[in-house]
N, C-alpha and C. Protein backbone atom coordinates (compact mmCIF):
# COMPACT_ATOMS: atom_id res chain seq x y z
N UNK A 1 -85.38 -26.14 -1.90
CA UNK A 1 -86.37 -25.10 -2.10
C UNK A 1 -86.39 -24.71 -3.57
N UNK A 2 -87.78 -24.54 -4.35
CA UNK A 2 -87.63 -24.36 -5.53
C UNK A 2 -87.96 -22.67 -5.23
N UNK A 3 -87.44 -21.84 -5.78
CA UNK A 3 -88.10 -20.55 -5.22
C UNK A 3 -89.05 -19.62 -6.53
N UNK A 4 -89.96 -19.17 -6.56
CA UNK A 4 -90.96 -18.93 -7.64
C UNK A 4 -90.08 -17.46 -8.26
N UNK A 5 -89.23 -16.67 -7.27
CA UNK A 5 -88.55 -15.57 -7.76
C UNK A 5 -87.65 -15.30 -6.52
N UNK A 6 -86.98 -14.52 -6.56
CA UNK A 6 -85.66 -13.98 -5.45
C UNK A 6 -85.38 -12.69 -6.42
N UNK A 7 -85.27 -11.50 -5.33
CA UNK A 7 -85.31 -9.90 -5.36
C UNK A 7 -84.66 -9.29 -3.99
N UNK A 8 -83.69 -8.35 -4.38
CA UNK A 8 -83.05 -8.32 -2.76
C UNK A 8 -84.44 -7.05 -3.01
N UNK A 9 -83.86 -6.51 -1.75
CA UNK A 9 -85.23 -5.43 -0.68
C UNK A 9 -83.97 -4.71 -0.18
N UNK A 10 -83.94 -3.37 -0.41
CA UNK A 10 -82.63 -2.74 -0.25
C UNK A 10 -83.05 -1.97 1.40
N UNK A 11 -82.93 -1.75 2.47
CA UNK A 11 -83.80 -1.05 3.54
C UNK A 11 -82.81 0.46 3.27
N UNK A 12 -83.44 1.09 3.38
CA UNK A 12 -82.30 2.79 3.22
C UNK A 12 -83.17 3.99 3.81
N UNK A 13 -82.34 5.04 3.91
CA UNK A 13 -83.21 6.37 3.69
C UNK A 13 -83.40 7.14 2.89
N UNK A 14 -82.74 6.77 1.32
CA UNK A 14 -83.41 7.15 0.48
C UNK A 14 -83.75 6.31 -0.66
N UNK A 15 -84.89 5.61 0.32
CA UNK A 15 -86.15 5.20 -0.98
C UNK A 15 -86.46 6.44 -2.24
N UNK A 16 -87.06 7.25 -2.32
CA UNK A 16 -87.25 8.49 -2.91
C UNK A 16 -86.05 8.20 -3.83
N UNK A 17 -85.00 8.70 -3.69
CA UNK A 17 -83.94 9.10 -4.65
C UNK A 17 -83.49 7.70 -5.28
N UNK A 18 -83.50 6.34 -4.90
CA UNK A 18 -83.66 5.14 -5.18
C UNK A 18 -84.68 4.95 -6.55
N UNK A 19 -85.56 5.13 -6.34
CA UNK A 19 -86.70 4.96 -7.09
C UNK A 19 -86.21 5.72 -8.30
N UNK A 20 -85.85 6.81 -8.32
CA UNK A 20 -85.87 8.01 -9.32
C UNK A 20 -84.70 7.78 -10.08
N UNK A 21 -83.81 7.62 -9.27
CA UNK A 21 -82.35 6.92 -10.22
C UNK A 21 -82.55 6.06 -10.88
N UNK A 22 -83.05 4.81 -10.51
CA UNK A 22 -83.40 3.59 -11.88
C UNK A 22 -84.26 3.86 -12.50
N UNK A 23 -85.49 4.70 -12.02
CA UNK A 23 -86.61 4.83 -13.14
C UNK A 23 -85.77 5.82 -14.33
N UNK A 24 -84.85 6.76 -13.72
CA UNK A 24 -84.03 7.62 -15.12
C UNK A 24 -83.38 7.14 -15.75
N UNK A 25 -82.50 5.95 -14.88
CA UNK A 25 -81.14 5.37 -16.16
C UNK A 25 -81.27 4.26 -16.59
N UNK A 26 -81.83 3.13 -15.81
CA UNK A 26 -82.29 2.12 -16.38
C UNK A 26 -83.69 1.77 -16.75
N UNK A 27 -84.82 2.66 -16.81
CA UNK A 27 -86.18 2.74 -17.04
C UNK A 27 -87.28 1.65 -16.53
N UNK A 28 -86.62 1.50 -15.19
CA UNK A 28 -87.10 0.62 -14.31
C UNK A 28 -88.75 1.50 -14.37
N UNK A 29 -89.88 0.11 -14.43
CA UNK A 29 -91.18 0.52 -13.94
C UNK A 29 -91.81 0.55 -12.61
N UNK A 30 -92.04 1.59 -12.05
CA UNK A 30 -92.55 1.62 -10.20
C UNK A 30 -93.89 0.51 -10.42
N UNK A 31 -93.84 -0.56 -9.72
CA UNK A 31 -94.67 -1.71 -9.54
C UNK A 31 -95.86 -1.32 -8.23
N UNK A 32 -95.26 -0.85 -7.17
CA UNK A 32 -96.06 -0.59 -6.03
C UNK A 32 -95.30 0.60 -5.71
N UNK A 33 -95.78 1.50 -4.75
CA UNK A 33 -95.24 2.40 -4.27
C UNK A 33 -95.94 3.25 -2.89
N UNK A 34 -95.51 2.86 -2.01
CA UNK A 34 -96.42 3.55 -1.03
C UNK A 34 -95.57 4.41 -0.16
N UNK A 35 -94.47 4.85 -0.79
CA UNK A 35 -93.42 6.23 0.16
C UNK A 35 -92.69 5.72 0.70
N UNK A 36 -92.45 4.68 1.88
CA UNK A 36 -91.90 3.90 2.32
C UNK A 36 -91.35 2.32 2.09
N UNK A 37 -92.70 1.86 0.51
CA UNK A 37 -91.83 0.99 0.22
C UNK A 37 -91.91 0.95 -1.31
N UNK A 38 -91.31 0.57 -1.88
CA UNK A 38 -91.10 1.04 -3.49
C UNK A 38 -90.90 -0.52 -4.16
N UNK A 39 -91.28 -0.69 -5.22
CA UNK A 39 -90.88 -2.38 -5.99
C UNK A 39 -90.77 -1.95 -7.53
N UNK A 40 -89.44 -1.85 -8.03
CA UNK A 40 -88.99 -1.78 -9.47
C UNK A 40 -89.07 -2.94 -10.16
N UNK A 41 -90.16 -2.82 -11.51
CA UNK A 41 -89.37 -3.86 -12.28
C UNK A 41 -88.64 -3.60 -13.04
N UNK A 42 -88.08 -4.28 -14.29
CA UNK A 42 -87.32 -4.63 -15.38
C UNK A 42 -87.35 -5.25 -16.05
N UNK A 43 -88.32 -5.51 -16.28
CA UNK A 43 -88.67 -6.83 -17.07
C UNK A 43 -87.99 -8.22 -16.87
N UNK A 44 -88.39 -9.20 -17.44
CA UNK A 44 -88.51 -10.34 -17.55
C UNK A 44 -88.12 -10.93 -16.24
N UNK A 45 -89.19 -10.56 -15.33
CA UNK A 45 -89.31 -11.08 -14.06
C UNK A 45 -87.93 -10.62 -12.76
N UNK A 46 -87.17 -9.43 -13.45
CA UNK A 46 -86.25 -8.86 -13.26
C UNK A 46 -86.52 -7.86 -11.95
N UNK A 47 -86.57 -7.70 -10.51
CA UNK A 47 -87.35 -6.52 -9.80
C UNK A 47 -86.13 -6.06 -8.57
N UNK A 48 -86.38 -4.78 -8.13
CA UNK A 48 -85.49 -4.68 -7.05
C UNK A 48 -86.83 -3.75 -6.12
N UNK A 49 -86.36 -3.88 -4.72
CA UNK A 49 -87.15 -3.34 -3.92
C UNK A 49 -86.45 -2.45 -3.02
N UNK A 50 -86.96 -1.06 -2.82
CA UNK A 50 -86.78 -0.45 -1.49
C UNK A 50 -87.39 0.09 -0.46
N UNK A 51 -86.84 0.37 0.96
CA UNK A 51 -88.21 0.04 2.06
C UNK A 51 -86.88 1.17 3.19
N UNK A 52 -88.03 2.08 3.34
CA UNK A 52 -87.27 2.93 4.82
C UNK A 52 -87.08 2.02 5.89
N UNK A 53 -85.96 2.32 6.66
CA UNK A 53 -86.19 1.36 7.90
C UNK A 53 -87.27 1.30 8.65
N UNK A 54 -87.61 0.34 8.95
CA UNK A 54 -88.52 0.16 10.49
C UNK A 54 -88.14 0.14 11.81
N UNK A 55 -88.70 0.34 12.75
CA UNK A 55 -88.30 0.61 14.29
C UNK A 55 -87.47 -0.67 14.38
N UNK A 56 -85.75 -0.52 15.00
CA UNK A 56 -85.22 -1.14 15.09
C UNK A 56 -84.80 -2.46 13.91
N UNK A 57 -84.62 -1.64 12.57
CA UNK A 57 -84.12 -2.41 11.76
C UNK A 57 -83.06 -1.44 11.21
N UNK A 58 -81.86 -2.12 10.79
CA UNK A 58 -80.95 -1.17 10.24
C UNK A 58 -80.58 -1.20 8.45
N UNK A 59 -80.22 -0.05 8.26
CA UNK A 59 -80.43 0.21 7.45
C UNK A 59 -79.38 -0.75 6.76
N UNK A 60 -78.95 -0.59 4.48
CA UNK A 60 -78.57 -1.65 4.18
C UNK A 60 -76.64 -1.13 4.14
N UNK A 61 -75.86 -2.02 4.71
CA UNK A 61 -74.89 -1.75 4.22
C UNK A 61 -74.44 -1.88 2.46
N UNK A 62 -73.90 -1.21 2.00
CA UNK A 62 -73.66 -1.69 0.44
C UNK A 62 -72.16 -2.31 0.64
N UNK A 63 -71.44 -2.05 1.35
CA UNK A 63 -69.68 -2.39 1.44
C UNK A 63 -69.89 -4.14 0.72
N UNK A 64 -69.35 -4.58 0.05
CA UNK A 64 -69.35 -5.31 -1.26
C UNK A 64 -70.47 -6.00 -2.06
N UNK A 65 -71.67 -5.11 -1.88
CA UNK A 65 -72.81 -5.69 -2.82
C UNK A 65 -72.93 -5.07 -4.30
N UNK A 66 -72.75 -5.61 -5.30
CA UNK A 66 -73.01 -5.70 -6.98
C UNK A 66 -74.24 -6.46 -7.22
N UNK A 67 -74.74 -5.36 -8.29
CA UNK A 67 -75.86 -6.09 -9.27
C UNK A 67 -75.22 -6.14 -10.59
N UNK A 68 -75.63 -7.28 -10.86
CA UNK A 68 -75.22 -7.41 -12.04
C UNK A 68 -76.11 -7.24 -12.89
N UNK A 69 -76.11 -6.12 -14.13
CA UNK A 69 -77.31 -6.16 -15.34
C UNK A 69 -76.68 -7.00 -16.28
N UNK A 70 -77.13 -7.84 -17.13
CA UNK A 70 -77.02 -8.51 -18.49
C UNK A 70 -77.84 -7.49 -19.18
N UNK A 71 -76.88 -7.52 -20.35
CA UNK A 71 -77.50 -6.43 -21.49
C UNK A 71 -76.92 -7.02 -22.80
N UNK A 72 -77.56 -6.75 -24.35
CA UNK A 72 -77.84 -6.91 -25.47
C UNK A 72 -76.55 -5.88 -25.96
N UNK A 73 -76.42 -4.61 -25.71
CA UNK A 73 -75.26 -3.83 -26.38
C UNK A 73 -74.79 -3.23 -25.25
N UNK A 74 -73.29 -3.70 -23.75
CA UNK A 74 -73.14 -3.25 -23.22
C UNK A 74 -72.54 -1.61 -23.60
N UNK A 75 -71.80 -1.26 -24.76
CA UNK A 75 -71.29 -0.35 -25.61
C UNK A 75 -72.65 1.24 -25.67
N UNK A 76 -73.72 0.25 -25.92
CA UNK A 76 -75.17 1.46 -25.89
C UNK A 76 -75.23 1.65 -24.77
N UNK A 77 -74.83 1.24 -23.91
CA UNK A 77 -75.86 1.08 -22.29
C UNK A 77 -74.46 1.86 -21.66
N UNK A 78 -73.27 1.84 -22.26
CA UNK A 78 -72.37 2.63 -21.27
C UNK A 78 -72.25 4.14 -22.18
N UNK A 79 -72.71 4.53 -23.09
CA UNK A 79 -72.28 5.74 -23.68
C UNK A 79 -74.03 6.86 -23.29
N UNK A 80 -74.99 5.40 -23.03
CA UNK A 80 -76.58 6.17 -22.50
C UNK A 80 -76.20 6.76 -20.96
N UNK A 81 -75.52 5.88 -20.14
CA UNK A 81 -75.56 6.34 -18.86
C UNK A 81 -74.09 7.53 -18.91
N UNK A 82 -73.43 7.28 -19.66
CA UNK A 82 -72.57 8.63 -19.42
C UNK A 82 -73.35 10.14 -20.07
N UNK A 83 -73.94 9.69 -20.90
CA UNK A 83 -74.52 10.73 -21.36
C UNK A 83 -75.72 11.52 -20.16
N UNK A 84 -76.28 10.71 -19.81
CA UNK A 84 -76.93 10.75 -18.49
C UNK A 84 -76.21 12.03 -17.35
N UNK A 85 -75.35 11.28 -17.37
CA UNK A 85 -74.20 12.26 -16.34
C UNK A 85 -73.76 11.20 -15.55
N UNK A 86 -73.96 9.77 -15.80
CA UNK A 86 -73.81 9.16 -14.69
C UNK A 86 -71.98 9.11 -15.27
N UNK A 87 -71.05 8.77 -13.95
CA UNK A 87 -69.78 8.92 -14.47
C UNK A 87 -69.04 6.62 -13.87
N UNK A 88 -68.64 6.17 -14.27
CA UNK A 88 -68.09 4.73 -14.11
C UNK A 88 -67.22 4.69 -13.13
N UNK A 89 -67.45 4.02 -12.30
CA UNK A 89 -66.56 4.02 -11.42
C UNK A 89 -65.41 2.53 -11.49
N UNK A 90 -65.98 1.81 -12.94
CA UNK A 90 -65.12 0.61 -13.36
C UNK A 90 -65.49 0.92 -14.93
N UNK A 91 -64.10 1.01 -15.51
CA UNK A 91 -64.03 1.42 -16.85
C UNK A 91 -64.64 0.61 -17.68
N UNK A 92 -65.70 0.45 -19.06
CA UNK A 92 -65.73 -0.36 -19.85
C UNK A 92 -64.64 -0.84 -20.88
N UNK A 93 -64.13 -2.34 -20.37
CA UNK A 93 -63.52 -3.15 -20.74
C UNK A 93 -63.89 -4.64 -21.15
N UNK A 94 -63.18 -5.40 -21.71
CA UNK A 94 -63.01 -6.62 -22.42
C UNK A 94 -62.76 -7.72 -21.02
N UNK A 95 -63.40 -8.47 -20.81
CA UNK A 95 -62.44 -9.39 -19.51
C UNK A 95 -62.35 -10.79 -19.87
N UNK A 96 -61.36 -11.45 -19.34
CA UNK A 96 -61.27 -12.72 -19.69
C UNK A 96 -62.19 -13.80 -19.34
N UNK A 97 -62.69 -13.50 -18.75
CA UNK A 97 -64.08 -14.45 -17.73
C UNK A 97 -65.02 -14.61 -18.87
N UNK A 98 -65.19 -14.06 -19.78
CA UNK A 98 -66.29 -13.83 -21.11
C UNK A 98 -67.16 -12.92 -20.78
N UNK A 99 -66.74 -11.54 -20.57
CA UNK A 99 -67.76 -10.46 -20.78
C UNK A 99 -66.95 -9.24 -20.67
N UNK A 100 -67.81 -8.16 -21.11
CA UNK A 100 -67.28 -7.00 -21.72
C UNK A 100 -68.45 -5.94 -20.57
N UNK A 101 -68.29 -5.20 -19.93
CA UNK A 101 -68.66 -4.63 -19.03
C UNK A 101 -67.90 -3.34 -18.16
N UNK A 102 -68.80 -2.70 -17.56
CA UNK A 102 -68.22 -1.38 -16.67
C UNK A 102 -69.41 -1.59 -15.47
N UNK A 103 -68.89 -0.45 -14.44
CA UNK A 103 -70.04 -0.30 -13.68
C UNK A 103 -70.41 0.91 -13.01
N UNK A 104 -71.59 1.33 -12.48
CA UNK A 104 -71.85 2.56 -12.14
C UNK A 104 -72.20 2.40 -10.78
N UNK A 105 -72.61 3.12 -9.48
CA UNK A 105 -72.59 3.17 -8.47
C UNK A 105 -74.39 4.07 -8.21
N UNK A 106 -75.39 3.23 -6.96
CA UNK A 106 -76.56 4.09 -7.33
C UNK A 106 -76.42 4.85 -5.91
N UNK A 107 -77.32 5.42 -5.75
CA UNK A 107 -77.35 6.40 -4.33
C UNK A 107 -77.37 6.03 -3.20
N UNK A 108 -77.61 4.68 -3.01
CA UNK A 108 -77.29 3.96 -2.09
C UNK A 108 -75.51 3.44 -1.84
N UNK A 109 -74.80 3.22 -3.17
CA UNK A 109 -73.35 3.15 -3.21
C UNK A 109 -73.33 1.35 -3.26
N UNK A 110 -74.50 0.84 -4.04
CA UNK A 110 -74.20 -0.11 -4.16
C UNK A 110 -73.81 0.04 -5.85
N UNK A 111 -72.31 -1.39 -6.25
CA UNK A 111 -72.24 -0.89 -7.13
C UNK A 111 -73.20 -1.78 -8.51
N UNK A 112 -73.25 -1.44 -9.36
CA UNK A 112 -73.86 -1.90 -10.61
C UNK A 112 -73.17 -2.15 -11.73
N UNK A 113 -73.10 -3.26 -12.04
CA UNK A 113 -72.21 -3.98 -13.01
C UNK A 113 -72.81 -4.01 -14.58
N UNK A 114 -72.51 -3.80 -15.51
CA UNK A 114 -73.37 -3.71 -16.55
C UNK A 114 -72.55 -4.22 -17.26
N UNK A 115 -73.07 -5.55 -17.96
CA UNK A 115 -72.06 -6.18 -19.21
C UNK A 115 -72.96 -7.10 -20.14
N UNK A 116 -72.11 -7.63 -20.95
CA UNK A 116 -72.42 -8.53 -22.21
C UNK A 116 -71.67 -9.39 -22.41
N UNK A 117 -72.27 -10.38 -22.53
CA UNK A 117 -71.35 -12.05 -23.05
C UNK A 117 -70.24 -11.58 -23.78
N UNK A 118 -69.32 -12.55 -23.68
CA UNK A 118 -68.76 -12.64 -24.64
C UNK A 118 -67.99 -13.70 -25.01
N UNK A 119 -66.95 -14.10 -25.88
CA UNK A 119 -66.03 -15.25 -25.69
C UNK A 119 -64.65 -15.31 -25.00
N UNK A 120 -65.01 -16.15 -23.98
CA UNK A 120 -63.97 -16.34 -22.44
C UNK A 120 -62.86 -16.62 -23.36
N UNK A 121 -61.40 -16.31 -22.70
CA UNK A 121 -60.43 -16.77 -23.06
C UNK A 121 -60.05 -18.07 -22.40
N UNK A 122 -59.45 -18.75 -23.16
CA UNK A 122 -59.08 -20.41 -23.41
C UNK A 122 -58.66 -20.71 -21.78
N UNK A 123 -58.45 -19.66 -20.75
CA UNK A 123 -57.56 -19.84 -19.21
C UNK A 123 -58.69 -20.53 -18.48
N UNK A 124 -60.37 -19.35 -18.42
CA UNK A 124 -60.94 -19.45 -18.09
C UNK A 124 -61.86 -20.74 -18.85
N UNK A 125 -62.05 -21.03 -19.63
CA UNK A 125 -63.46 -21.94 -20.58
C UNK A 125 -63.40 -23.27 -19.31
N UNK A 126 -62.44 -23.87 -18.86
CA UNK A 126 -62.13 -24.74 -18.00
C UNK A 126 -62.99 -24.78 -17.05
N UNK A 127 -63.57 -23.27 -16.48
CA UNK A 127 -64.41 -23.29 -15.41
C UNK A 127 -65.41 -22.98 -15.67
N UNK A 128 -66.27 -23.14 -16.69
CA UNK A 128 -67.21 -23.38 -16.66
C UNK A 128 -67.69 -24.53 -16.79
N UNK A 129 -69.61 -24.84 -16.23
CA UNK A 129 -69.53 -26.00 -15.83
C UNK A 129 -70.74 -26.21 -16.83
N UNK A 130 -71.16 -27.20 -17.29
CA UNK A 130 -72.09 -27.50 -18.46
C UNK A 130 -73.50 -27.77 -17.61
């Protein structure tokens, strides 16, 4: 399957407070919005979606789902969202994998990973694959 894009679709009960959290901290743009179902972008073909449940659909568990953001200055992007009020629930640090990152948690309690390249240490370079 070649797929033209892939976007999870979060199902919750709060679409509303969903929407409003990324449009504040990450300046996500509302794409569609009809109360019940919401479509964020982010540019560069970047989107997340949320949708109230429907009769007999359940809502989304978050218990181990991460997004991962790629970012240009993870350092700007963690001192904007603290300033925010948002507080880290994974410290910004250095990691050996090659990236420098923290993460924040949205109202749903899924968490959000926010980092920047960097250069892997010599343990890891092995696994990556060309």
């Amino acid at each position: 399957m070649l797929a033209h894009s892939l976007s999870p679709c979060i199902t919750t009960t709060k679409v509303e407070e969903s929407r409003d959290f990324y449009v504040r901290h990450f300046g996500a743009k509302v794409t569609f919005d009809c109360g019940w179902y919401v479509s964020l972008g982010f540019g560069q073909g970047a989107s997340l979606q949320f949708m109230a449940p429907q009769p007999e659909q359940p809502v989304c568990n978050p218990a181990g789902l991460t997004y991962n953001f790629s970012v240009s200055d993870v350092d700007a992007e963690f001192q904007s969202l603290a300033a925010s009020g948002l507080v880290a629930v994974l410290p910004l640090e250095d990691h050996p994998w090659g990236d420098r990152g923290f993460a924040v948690q949205d109202p749903n309690g899924i968490l959000l990973y926010i980092y920047a390249e960097r250069e892997p240490s010599p343990e890891f370079k092995q696994y990556f694959k060309p």
